[in-house]
N, C-alpha and C. Protein backbone atom coordinates (compact mmCIF):
# COMPACT_ATOMS: atom_id res chain seq x y z
N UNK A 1 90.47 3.56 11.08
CA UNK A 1 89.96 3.64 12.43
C UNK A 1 88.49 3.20 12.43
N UNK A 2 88.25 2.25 13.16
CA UNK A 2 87.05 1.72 13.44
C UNK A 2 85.83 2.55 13.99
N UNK A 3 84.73 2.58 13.81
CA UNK A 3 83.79 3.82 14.74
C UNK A 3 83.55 3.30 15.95
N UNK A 4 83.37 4.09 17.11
CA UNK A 4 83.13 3.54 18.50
C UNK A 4 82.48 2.70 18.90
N UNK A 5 81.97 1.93 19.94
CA UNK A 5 81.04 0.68 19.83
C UNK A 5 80.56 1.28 20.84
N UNK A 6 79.42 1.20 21.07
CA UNK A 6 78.38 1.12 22.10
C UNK A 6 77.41 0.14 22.38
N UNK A 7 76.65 0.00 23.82
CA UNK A 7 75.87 -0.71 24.10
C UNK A 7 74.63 -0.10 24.38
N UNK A 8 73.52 -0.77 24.40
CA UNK A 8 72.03 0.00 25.05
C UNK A 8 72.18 0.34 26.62
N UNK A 9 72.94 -0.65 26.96
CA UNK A 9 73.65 0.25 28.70
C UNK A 9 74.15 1.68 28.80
N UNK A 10 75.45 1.55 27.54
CA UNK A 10 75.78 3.04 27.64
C UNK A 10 74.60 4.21 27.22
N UNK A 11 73.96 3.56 25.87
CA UNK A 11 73.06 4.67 25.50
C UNK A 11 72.06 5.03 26.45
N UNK A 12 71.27 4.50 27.29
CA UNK A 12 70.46 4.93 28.00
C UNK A 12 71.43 5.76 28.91
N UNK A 13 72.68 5.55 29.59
CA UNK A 13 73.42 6.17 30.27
C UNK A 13 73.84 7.52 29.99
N UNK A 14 73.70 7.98 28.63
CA UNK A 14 74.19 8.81 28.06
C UNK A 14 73.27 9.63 28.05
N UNK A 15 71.60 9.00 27.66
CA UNK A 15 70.39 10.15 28.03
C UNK A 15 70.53 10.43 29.42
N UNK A 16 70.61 9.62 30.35
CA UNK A 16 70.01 10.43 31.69
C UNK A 16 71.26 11.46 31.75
N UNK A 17 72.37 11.22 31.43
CA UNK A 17 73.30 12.47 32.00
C UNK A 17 72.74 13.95 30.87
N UNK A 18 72.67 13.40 29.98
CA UNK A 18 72.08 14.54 29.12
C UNK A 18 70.60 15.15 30.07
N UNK A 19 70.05 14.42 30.19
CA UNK A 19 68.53 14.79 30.58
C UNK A 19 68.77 15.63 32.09
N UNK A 20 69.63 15.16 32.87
CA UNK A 20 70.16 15.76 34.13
C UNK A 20 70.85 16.94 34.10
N UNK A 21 71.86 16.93 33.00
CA UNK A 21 72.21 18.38 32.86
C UNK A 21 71.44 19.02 32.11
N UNK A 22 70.30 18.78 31.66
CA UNK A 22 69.03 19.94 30.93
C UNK A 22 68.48 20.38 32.51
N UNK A 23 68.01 19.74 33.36
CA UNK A 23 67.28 19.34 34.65
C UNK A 23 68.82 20.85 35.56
N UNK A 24 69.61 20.34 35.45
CA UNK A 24 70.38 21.07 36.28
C UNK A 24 70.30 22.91 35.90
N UNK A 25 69.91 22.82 34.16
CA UNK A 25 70.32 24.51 33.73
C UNK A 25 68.88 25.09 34.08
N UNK A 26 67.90 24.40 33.87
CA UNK A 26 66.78 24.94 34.59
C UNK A 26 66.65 25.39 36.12
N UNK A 27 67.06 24.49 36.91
CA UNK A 27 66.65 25.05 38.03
C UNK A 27 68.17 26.15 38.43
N UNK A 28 69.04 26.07 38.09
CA UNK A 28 70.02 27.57 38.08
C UNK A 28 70.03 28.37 37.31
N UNK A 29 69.21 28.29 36.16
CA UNK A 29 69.80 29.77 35.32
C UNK A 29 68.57 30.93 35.93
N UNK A 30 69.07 32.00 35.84
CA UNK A 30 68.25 32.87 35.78
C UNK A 30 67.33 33.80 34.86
N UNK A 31 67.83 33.25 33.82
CA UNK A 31 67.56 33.91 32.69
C UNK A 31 66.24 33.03 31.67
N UNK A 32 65.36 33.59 31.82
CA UNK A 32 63.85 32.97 31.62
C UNK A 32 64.14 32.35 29.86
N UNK A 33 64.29 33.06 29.07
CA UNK A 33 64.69 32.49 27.81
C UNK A 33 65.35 30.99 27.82
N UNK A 34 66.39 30.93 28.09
CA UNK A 34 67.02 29.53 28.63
C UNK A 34 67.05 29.00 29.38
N UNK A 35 65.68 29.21 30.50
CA UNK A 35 64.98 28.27 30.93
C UNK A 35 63.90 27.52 30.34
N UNK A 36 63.27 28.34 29.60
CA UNK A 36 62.00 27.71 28.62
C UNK A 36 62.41 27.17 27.81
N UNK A 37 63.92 26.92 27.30
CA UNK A 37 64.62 26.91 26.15
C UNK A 37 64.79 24.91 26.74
N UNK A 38 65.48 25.35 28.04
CA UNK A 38 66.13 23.76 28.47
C UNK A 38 64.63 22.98 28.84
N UNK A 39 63.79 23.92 29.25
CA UNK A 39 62.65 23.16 29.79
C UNK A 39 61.83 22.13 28.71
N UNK A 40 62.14 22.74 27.78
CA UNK A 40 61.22 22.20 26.34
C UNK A 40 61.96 21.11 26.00
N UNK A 41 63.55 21.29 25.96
CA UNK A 41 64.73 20.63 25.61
C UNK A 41 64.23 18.95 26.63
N UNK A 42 64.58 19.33 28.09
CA UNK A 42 64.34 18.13 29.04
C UNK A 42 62.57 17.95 28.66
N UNK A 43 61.95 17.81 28.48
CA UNK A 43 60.52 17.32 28.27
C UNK A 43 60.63 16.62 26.72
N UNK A 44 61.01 17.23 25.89
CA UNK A 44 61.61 16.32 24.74
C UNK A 44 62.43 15.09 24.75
N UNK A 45 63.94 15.43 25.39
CA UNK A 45 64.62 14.31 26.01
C UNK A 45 63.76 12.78 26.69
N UNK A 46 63.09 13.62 27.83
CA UNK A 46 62.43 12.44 28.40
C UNK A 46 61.24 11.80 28.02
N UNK A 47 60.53 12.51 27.17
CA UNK A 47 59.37 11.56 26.49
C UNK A 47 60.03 10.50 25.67
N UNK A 48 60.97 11.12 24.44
CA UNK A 48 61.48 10.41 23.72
C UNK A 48 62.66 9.02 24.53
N UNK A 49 63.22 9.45 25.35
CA UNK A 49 63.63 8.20 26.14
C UNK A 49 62.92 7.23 26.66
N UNK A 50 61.78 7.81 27.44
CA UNK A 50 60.44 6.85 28.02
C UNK A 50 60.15 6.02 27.20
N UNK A 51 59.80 6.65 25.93
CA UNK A 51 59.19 5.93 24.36
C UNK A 51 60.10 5.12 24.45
N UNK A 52 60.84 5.03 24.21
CA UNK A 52 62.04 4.09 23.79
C UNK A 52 62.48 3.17 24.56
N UNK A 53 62.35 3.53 25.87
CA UNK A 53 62.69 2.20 26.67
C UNK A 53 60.92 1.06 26.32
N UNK A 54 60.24 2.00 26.92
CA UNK A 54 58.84 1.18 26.90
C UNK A 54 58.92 0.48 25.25
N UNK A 55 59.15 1.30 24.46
CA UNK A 55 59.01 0.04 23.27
C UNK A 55 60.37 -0.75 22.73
N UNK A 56 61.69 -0.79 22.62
CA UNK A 56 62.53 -1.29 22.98
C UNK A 56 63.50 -2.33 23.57
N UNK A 57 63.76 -1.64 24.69
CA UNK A 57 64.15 -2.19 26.08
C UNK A 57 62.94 -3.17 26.46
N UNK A 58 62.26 -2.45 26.81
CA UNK A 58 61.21 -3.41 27.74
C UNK A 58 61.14 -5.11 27.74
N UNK A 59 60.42 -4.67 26.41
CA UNK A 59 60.25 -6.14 25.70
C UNK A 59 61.51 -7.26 25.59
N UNK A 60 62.74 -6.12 25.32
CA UNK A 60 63.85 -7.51 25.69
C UNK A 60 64.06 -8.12 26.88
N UNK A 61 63.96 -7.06 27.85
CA UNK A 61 64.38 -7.46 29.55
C UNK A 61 63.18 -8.28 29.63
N UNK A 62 62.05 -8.64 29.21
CA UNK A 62 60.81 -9.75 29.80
C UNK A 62 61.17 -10.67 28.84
N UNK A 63 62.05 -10.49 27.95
CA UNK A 63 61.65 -11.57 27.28
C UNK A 63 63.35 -12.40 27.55
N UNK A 64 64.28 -11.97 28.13
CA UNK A 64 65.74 -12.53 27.76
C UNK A 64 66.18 -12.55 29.31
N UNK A 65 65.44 -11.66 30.17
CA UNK A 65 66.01 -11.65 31.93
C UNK A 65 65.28 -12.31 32.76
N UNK A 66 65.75 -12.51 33.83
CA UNK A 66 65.06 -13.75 34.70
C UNK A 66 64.38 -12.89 35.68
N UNK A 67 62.61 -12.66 35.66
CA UNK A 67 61.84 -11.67 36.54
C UNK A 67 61.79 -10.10 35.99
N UNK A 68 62.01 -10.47 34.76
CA UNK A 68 62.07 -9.23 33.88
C UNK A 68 60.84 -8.23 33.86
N UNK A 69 59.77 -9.10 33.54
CA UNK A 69 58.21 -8.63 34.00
C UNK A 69 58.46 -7.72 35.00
N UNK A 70 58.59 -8.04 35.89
CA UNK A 70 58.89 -7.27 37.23
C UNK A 70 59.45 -6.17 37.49
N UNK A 71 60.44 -6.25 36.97
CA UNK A 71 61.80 -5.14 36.85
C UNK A 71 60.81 -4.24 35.85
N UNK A 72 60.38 -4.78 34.75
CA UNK A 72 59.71 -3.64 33.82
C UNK A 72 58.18 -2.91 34.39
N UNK A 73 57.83 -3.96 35.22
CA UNK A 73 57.02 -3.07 35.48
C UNK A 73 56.97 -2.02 36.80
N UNK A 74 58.42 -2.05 37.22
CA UNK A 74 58.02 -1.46 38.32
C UNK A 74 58.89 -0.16 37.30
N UNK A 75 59.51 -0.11 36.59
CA UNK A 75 60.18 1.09 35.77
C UNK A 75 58.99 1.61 35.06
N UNK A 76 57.79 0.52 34.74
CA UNK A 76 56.98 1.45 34.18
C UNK A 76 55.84 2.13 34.72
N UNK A 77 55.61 1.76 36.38
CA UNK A 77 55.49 2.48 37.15
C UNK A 77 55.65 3.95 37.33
N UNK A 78 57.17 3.75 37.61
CA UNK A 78 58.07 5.37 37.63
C UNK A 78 57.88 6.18 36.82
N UNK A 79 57.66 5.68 35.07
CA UNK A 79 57.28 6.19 34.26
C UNK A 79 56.06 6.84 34.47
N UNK A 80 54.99 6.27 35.18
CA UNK A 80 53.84 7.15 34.68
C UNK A 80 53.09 7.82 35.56
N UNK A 81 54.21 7.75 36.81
CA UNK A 81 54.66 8.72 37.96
C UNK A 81 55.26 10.24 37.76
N UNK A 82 56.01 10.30 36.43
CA UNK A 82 56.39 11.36 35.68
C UNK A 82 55.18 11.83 34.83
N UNK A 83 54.64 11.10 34.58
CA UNK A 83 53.68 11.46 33.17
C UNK A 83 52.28 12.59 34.27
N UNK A 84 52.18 12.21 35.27
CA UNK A 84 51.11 12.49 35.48
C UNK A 84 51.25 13.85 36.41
N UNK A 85 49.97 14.96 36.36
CA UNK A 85 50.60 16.51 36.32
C UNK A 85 50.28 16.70 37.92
């Protein structure tokens, strides 16, 4: 049996649902422990995804897509729309 194949489509697809259901147990649980628990969890998730697209991704979509510049920079926009407190 062959191992599964994936793409950088799916993988980024696969963080945000991860990162969304960290995002979802925070704002319902009630229980402060595993909120600080998921909170640390989603702030980990999403730095390390950010990182990764910005060094990564980025550079391929400007360098292989047509108006790629563009597209990246308006994602890296959003990015530092999150970053900032």
């Amino acid at each position: 049996m062959s191992p599964p194949t994936s793409n950088i489509s799916d993988t980024i697809k696969q963080d945000h649902r991860e990162i969304e259901s960290y995002y979802k147990v925070i704002i319902s649980t009630r229980d402060a422990d595993e909120q600080t628990r998921f909170q640390n969890m989603f702030t980990w998730e999403l730095a390390r995804h950010s990182v990764g697209e910005e060094l990564v991704l980025y550079p391929a979509i400007e360098k292989y897509v047509r108006d790629g510049i563009e597209a990246t920079n308006k994602d890296r926009q959003e990015h530092q729309v999150v970053r900032e407190p």
